[in-house]
N, C-alpha and C. Protein backbone atom coordinates (compact mmCIF):
# COMPACT_ATOMS: atom_id res chain seq x y z
N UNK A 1 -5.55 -92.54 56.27
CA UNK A 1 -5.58 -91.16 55.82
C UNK A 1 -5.51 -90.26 57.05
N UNK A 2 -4.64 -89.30 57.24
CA UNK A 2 -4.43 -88.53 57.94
C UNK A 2 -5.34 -87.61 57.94
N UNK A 3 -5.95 -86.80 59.47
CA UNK A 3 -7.06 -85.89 58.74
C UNK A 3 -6.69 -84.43 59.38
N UNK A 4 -7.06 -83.69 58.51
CA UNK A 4 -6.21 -82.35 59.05
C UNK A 4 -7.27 -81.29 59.09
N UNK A 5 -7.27 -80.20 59.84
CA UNK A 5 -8.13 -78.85 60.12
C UNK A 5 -7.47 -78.11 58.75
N UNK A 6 -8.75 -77.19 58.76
CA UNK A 6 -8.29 -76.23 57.52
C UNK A 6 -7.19 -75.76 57.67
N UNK A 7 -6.20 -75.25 58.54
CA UNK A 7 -5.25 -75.10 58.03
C UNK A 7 -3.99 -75.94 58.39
N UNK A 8 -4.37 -76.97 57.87
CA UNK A 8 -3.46 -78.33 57.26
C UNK A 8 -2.73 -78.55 58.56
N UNK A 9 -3.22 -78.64 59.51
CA UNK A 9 -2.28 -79.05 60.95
C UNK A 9 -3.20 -80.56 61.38
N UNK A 10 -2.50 -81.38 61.41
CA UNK A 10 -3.01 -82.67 61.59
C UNK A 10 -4.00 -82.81 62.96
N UNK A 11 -4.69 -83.65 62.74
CA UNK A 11 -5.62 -83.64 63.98
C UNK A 11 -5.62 -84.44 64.93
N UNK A 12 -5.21 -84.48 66.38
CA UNK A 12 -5.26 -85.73 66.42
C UNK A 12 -6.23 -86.14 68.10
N UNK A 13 -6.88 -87.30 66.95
CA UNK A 13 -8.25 -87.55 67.88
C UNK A 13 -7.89 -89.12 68.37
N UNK A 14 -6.67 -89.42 68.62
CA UNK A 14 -6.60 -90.89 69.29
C UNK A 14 -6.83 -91.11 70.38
N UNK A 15 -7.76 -92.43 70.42
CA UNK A 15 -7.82 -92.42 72.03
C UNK A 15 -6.48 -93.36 72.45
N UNK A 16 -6.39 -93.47 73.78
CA UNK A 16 -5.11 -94.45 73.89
C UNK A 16 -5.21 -96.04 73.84
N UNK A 17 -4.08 -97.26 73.58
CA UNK A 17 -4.34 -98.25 73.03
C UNK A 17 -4.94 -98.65 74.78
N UNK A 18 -5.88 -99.51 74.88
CA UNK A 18 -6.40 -99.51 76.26
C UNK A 18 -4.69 -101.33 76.47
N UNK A 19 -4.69 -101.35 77.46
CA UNK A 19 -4.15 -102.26 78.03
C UNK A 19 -4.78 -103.32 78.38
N UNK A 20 -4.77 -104.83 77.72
CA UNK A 20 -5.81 -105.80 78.00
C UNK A 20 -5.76 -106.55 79.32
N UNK A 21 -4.48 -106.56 79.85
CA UNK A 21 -4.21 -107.02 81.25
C UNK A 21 -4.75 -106.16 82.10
N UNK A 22 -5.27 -104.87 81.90
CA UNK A 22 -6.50 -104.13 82.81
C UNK A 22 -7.43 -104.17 83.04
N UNK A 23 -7.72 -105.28 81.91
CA UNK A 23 -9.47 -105.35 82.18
C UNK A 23 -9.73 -106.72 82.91
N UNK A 24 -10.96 -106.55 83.67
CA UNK A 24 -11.54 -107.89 83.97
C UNK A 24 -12.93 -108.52 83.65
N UNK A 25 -13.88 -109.17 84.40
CA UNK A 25 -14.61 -109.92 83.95
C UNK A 25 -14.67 -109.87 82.67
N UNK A 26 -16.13 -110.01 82.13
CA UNK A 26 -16.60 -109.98 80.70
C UNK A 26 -15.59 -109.55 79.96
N UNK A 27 -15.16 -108.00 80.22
CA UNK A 27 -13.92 -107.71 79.29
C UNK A 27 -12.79 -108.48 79.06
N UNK A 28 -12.06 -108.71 80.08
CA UNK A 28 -11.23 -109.14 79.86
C UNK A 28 -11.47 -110.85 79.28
N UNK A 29 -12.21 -111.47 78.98
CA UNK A 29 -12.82 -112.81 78.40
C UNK A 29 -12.88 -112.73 76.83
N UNK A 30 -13.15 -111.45 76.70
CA UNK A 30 -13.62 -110.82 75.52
C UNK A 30 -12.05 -110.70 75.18
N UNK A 31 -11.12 -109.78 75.75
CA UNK A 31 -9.65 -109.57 74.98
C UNK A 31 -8.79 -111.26 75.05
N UNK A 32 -9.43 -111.99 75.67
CA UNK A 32 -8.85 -113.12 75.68
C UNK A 32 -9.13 -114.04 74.56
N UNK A 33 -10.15 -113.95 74.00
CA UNK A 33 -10.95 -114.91 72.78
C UNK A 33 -10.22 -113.91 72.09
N UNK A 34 -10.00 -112.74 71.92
CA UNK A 34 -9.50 -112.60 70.45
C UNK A 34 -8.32 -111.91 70.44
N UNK A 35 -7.36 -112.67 71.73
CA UNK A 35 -6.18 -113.12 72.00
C UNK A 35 -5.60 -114.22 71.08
N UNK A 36 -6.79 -115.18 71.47
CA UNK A 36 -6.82 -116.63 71.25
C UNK A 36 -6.91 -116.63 69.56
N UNK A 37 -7.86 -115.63 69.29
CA UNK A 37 -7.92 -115.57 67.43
C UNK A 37 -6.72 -114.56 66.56
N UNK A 38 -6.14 -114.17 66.89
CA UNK A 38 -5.14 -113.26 66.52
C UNK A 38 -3.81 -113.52 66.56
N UNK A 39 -3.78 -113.98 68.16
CA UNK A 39 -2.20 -114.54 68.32
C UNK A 39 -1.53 -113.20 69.35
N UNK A 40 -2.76 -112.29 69.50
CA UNK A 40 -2.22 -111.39 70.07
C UNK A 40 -3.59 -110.16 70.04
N UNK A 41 -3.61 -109.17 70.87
CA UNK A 41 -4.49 -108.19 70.73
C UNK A 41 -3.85 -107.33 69.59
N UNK A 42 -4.85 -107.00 68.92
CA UNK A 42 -4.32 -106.08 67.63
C UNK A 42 -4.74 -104.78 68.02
N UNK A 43 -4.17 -103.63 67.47
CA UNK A 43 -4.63 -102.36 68.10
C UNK A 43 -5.43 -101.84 67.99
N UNK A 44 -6.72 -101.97 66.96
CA UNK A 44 -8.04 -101.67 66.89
C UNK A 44 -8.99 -102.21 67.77
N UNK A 45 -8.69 -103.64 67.97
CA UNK A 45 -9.11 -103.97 69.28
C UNK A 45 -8.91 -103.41 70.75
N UNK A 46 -7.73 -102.70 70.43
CA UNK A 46 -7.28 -102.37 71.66
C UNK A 46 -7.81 -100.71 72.03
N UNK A 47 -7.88 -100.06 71.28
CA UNK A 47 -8.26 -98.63 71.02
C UNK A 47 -9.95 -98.73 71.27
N UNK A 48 -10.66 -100.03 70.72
CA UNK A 48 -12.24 -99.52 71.01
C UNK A 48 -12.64 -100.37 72.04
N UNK A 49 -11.30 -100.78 73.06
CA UNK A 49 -11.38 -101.98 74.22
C UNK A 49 -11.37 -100.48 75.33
N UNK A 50 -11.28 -99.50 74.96
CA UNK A 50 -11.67 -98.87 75.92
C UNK A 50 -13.03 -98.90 76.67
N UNK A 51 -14.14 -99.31 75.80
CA UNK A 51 -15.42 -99.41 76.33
C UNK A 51 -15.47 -100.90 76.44
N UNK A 52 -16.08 -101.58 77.04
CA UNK A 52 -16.46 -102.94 77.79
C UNK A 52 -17.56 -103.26 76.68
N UNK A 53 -18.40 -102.16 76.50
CA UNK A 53 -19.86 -102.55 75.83
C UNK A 53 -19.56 -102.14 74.18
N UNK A 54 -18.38 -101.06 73.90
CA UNK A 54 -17.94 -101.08 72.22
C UNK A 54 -17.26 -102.57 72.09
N UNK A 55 -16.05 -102.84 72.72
CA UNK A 55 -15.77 -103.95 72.37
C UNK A 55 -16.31 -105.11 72.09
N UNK A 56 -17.63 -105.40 72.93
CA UNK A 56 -18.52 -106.50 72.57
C UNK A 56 -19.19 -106.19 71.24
N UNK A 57 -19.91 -105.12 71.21
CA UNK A 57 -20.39 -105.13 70.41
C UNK A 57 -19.30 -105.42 69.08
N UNK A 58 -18.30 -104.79 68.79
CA UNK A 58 -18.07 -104.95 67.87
C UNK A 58 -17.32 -106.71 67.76
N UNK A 59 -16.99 -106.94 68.95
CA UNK A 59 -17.03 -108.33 68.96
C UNK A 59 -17.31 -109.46 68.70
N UNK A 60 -18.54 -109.62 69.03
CA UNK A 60 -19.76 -110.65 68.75
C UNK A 60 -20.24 -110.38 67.73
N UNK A 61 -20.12 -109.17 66.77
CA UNK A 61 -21.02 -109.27 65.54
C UNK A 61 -19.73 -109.83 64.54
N UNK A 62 -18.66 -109.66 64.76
CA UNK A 62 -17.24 -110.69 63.80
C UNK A 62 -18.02 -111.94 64.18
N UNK A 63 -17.99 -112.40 65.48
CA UNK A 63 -18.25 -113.76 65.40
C UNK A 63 -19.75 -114.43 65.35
N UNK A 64 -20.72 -113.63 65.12
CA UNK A 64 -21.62 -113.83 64.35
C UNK A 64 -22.05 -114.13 63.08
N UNK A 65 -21.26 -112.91 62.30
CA UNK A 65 -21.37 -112.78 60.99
C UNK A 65 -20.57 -114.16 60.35
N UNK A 66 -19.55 -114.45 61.37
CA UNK A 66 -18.42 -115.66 61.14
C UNK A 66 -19.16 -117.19 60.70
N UNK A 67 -20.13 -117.57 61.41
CA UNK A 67 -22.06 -118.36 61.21
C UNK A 67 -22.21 -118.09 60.47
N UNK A 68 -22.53 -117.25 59.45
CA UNK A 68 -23.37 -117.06 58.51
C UNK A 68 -22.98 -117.47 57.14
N UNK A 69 -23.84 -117.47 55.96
CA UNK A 69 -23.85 -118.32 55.31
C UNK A 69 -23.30 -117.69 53.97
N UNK A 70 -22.73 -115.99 54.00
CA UNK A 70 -21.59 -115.63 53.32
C UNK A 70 -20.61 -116.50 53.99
N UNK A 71 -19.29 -116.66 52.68
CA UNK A 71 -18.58 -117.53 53.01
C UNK A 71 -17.37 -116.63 53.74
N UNK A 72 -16.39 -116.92 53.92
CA UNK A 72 -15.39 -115.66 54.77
C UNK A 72 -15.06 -114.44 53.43
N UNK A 73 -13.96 -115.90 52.32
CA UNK A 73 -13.30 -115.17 51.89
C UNK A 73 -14.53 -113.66 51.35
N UNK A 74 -15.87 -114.27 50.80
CA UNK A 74 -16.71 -112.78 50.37
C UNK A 74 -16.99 -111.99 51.21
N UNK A 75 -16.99 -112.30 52.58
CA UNK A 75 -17.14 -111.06 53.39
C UNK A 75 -15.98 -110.57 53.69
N UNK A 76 -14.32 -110.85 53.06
CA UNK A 76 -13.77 -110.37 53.35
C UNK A 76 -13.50 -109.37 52.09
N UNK A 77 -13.84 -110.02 51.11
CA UNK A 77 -13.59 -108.89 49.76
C UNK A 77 -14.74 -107.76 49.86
N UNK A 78 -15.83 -108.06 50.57
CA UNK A 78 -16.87 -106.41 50.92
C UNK A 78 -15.74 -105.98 52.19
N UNK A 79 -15.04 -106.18 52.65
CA UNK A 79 -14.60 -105.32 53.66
C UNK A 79 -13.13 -104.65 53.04
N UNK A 80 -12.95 -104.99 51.94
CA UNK A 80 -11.64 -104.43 51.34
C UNK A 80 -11.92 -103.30 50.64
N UNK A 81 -13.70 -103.76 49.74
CA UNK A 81 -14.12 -102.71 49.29
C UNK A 81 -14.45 -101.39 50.68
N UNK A 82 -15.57 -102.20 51.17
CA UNK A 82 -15.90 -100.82 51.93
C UNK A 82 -14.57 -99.99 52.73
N UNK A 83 -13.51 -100.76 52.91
CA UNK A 83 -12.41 -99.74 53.83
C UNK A 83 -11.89 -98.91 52.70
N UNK A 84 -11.96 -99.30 51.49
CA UNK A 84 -10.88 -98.38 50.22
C UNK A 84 -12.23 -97.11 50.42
N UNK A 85 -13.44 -97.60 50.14
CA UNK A 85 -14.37 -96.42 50.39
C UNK A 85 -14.65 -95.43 51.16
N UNK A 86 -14.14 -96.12 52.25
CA UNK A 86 -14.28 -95.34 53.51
C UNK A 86 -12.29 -94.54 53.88
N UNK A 87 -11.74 -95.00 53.28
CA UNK A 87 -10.33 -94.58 53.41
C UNK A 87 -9.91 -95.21 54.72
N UNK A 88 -10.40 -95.95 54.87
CA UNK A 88 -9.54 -96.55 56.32
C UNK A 88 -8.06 -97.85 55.76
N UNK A 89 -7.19 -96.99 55.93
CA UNK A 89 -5.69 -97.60 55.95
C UNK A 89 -5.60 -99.20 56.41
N UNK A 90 -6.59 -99.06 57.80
CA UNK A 90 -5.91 -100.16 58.89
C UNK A 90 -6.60 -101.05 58.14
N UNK A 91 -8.22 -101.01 58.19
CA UNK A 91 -9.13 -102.13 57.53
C UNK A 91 -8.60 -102.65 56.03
N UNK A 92 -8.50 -101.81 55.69
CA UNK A 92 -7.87 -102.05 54.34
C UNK A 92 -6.23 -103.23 54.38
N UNK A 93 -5.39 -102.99 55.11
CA UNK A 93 -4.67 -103.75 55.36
C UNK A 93 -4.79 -104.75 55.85
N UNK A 94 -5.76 -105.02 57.29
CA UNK A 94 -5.99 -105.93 58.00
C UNK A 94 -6.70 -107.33 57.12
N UNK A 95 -7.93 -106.48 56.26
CA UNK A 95 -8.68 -107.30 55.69
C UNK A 95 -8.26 -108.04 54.29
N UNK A 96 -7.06 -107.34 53.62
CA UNK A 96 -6.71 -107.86 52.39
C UNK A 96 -5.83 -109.42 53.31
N UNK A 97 -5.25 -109.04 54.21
CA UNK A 97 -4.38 -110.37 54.52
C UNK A 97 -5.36 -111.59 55.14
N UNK A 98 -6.80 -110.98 55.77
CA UNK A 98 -7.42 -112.18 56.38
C UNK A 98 -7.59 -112.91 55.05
N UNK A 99 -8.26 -112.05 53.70
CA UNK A 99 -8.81 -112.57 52.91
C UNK A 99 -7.96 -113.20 52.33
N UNK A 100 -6.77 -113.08 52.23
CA UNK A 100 -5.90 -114.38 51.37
C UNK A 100 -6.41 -115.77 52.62
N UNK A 101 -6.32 -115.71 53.86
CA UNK A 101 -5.53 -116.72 54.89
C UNK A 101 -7.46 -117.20 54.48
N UNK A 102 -8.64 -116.65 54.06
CA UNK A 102 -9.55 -117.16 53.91
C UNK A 102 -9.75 -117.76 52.41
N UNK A 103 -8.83 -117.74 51.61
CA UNK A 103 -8.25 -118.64 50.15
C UNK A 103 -8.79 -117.26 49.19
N UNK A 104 -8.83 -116.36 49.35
CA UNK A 104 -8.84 -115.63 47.98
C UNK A 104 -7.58 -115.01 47.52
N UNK A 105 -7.31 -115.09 46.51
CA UNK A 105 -5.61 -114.67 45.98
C UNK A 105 -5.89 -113.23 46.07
N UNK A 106 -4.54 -113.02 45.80
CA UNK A 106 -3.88 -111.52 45.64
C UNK A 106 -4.88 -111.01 45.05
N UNK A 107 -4.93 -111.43 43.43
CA UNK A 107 -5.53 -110.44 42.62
C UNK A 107 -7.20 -110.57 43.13
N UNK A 108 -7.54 -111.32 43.45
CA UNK A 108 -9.11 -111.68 44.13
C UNK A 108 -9.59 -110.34 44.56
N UNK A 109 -8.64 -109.98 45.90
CA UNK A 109 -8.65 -109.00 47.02
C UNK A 109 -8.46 -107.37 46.34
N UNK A 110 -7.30 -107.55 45.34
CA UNK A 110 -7.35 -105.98 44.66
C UNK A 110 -8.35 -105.70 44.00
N UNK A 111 -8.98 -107.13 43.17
CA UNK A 111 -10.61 -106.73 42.41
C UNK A 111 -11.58 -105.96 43.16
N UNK A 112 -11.16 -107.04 44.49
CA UNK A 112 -12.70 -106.61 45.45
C UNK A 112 -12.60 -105.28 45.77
N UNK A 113 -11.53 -104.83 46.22
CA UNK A 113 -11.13 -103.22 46.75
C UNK A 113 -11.65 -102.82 45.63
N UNK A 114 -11.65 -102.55 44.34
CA UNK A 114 -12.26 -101.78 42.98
C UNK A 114 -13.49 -102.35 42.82
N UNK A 115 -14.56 -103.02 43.76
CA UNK A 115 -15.65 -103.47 43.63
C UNK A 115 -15.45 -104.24 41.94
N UNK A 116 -14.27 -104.58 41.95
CA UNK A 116 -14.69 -106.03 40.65
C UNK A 116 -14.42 -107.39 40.95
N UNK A 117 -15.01 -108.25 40.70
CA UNK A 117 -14.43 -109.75 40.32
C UNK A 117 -15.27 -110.55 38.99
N UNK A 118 -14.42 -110.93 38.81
CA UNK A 118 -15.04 -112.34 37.70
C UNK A 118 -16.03 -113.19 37.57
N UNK A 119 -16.45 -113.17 39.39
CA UNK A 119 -17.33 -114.30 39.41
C UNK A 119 -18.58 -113.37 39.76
N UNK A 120 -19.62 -113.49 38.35
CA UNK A 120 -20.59 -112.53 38.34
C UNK A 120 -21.40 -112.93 39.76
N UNK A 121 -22.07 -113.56 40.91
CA UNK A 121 -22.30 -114.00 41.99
C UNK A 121 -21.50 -112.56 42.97
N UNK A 122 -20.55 -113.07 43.05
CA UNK A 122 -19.52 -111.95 43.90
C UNK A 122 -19.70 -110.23 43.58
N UNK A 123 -19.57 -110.41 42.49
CA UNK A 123 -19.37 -109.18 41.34
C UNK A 123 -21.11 -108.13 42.10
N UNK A 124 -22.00 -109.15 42.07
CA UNK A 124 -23.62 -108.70 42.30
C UNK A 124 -23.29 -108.27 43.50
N UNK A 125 -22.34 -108.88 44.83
CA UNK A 125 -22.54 -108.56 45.99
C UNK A 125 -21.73 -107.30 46.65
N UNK A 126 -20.71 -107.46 45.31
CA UNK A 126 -19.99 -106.11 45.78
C UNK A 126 -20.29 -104.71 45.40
N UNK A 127 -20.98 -105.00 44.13
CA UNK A 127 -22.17 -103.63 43.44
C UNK A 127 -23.08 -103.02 45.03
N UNK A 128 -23.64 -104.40 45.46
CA UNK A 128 -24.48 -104.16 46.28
C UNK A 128 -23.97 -103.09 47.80
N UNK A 129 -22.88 -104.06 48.02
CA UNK A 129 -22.18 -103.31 48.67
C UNK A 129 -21.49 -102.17 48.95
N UNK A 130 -21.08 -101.50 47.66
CA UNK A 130 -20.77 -100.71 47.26
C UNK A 130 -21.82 -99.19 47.40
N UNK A 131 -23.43 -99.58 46.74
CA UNK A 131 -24.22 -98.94 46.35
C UNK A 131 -24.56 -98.54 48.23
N UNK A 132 -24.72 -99.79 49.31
CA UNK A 132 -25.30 -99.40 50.37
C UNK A 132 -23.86 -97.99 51.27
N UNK A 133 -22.73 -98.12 50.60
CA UNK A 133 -22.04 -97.37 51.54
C UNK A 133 -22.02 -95.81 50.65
N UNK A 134 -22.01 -96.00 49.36
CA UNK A 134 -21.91 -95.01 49.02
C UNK A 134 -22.88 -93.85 48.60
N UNK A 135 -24.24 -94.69 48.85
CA UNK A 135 -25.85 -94.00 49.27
C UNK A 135 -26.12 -93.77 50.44
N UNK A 136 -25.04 -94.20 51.72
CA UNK A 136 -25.72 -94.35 52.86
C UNK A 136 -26.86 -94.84 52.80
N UNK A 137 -27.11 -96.54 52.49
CA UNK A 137 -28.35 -97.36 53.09
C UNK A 137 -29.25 -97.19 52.01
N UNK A 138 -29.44 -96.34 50.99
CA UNK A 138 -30.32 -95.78 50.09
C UNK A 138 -30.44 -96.15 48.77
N UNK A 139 -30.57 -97.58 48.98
CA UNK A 139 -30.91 -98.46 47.91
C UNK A 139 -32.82 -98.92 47.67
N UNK A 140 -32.35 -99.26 46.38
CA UNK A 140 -33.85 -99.36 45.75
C UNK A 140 -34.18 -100.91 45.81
N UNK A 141 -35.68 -101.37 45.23
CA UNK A 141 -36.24 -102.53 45.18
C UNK A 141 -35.50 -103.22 44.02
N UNK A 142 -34.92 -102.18 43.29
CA UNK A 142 -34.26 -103.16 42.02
C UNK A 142 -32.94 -103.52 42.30
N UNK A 143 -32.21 -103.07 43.16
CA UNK A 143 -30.91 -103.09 43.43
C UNK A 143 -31.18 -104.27 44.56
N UNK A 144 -32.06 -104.85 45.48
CA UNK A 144 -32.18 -105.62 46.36
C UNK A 144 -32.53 -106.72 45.42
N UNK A 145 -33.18 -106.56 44.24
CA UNK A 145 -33.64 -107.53 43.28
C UNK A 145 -32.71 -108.27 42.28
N UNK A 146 -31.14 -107.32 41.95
CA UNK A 146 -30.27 -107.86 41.34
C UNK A 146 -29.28 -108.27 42.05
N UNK A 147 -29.51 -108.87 42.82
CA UNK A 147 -29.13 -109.02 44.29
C UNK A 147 -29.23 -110.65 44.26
N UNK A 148 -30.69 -110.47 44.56
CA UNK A 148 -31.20 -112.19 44.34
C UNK A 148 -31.54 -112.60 42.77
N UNK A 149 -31.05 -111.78 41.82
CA UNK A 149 -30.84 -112.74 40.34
C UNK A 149 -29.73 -113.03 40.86
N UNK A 150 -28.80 -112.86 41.47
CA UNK A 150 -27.45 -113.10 41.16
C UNK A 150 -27.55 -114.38 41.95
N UNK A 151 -27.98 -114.82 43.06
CA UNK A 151 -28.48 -116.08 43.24
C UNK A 151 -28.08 -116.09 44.63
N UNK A 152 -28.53 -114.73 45.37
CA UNK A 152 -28.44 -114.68 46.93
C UNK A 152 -29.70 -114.62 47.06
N UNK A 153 -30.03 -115.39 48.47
CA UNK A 153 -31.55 -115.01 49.11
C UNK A 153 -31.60 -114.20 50.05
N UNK A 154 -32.86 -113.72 50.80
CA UNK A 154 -32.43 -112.89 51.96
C UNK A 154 -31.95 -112.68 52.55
N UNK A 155 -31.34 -114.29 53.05
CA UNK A 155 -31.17 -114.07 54.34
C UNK A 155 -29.50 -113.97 53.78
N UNK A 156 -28.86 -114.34 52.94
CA UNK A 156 -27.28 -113.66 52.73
C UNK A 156 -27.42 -111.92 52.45
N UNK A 157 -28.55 -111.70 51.63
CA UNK A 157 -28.91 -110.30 51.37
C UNK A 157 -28.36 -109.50 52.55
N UNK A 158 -29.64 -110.11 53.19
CA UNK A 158 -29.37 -109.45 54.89
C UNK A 158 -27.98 -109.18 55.78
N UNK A 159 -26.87 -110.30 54.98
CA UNK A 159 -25.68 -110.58 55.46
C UNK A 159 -24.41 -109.44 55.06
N UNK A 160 -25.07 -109.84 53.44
CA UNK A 160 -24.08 -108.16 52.81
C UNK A 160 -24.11 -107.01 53.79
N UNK A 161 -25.38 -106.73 54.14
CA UNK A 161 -25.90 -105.02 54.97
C UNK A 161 -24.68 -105.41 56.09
N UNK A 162 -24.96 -106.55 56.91
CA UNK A 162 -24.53 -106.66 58.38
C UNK A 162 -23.02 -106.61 57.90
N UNK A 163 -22.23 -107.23 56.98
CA UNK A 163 -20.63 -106.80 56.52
C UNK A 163 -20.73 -105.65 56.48
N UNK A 164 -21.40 -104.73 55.63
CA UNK A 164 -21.37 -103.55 55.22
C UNK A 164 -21.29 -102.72 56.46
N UNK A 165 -22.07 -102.84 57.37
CA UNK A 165 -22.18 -102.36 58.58
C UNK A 165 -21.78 -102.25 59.66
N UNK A 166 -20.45 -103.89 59.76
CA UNK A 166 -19.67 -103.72 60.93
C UNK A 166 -18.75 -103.44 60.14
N UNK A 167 -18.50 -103.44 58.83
CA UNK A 167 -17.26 -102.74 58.35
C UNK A 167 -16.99 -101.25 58.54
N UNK A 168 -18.16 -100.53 58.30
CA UNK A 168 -18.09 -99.01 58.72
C UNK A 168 -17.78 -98.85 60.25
N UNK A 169 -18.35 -99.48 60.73
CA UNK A 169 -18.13 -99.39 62.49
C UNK A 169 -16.50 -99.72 62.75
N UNK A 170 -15.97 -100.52 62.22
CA UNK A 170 -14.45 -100.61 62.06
C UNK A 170 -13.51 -99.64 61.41
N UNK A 171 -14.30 -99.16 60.76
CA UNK A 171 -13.55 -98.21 59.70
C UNK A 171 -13.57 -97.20 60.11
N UNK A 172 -14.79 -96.15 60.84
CA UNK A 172 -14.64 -95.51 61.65
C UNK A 172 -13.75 -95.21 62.88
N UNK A 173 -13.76 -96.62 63.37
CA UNK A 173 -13.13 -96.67 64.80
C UNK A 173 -11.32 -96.34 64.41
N UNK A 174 -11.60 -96.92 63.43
CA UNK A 174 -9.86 -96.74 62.77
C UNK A 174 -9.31 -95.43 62.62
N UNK A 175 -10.41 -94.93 61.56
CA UNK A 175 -9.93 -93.32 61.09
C UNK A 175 -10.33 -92.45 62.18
N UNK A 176 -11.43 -92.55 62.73
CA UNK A 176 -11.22 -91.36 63.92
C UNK A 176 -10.13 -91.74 64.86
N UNK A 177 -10.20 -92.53 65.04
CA UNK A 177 -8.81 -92.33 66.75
C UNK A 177 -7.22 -92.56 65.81
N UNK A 178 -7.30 -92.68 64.77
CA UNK A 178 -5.88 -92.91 63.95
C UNK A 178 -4.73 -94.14 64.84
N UNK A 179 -5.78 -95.33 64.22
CA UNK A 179 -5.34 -96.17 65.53
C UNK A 179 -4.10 -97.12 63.93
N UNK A 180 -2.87 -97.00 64.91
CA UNK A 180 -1.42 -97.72 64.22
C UNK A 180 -1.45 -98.93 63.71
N UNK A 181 -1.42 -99.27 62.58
CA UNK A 181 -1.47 -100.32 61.47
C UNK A 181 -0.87 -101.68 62.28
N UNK A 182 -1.35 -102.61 62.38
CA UNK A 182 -0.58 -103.93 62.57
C UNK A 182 -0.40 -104.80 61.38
N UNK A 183 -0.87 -104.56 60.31
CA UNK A 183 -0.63 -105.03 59.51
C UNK A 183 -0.06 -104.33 58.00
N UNK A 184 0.79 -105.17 57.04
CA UNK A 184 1.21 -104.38 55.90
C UNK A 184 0.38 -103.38 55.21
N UNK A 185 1.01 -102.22 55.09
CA UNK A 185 0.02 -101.04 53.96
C UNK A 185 -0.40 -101.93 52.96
N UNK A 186 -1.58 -101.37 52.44
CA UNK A 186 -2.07 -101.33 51.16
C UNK A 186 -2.81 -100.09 50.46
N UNK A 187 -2.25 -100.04 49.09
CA UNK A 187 -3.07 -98.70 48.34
C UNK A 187 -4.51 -98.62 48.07
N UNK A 188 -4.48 -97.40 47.93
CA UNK A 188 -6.23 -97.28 48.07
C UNK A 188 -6.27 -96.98 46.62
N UNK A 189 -7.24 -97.79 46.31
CA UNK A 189 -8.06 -97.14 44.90
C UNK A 189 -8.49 -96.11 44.49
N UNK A 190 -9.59 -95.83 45.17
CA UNK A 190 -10.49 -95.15 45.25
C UNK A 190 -10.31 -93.80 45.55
């Protein structure tokens, strides 16, 4: 989504794509592992590779969350939802294609973007998900509670927030600097 000043003149807050052959130590180790996972630096990486200490961070919590005991393809259908929510173009694109290459079909991925699926389990996590972005964080004891009927325990509980949370941090990074799609459009729902 393009974002424009009141009087409709586009805005533009990009920073530039940083160059990964510029960086060294730590950094550059860092654009190299997810060299190695990509096939190439993608430009969101490359846009918040301006900082040494953004890039990690947002780094290490992908390959953290990657451990954990959500499985991919569901943390990739909360990240389809939260980017349609958040209007981020790139996430939204990026994440519908991981989530096929992580086995969820086509229609899987368009459910998840409309916070639906079939499989009431999923269905609980994307409510959940849904409720933490679009309350900002401001969920109740019963909403953490239909959470675990649905037959998550804490510690995945805990896992939804942390998707939910580096998804905004991505989604942000996207829509403010209006950083260029590497991957196919997709429509927004929402």
């Amino acid at each position: 989504m393009k974002r424009l000043n009141l009087q409709g003149e586009k805005i533009m807050a990009n920073l530039n794509l940083f160059n990964p052959e510029h960086a060294s130590g730590k950094h550059k180790r860092i654009f190299d592992q997810i060299h190695s996972n990509f096939g190439g630096v993608i430009n969101m990486f490359r846009v918040i590779g301006n900082s040494s200490a953004a890039l990690e961070s947002m780094w290490t919590s992908f390959g953290a969350l990657s451990q954990g005991k959500l499985s991919a393809s569901l943390g990739e259908k909360i990240a389809v939802l939260v980017a349609d929510l958040n209007h981020c173009e790139y996430c939204l694109a990026a994440h519908t294609v991981l989530g096929k290459k992580a086995g969820a079909t086509t229609e899987e991925m368009a459910q998840a973007q409309s916070s639906h699926s079939q499989d009431l389990k999923t269905q609980a996590a994307l409510t959940f998900a849904a409720k933490l972005v679009n309350n900002r964080g401001q969920v109740t004891a019963d909403d953490v509670q239909s959470v675990r009927n649905a037959g998550f325990d804490d510690e995945e509980i805990a896992e939804i927030l942390a998707h939910v949370a580096l998804n905004i941090f991505t989604n942000y990074t996207n829509v403010a600097f209006d950083v260029p799609l590497d991957f196919p459009a997709v429509k927004f729902v929402a």
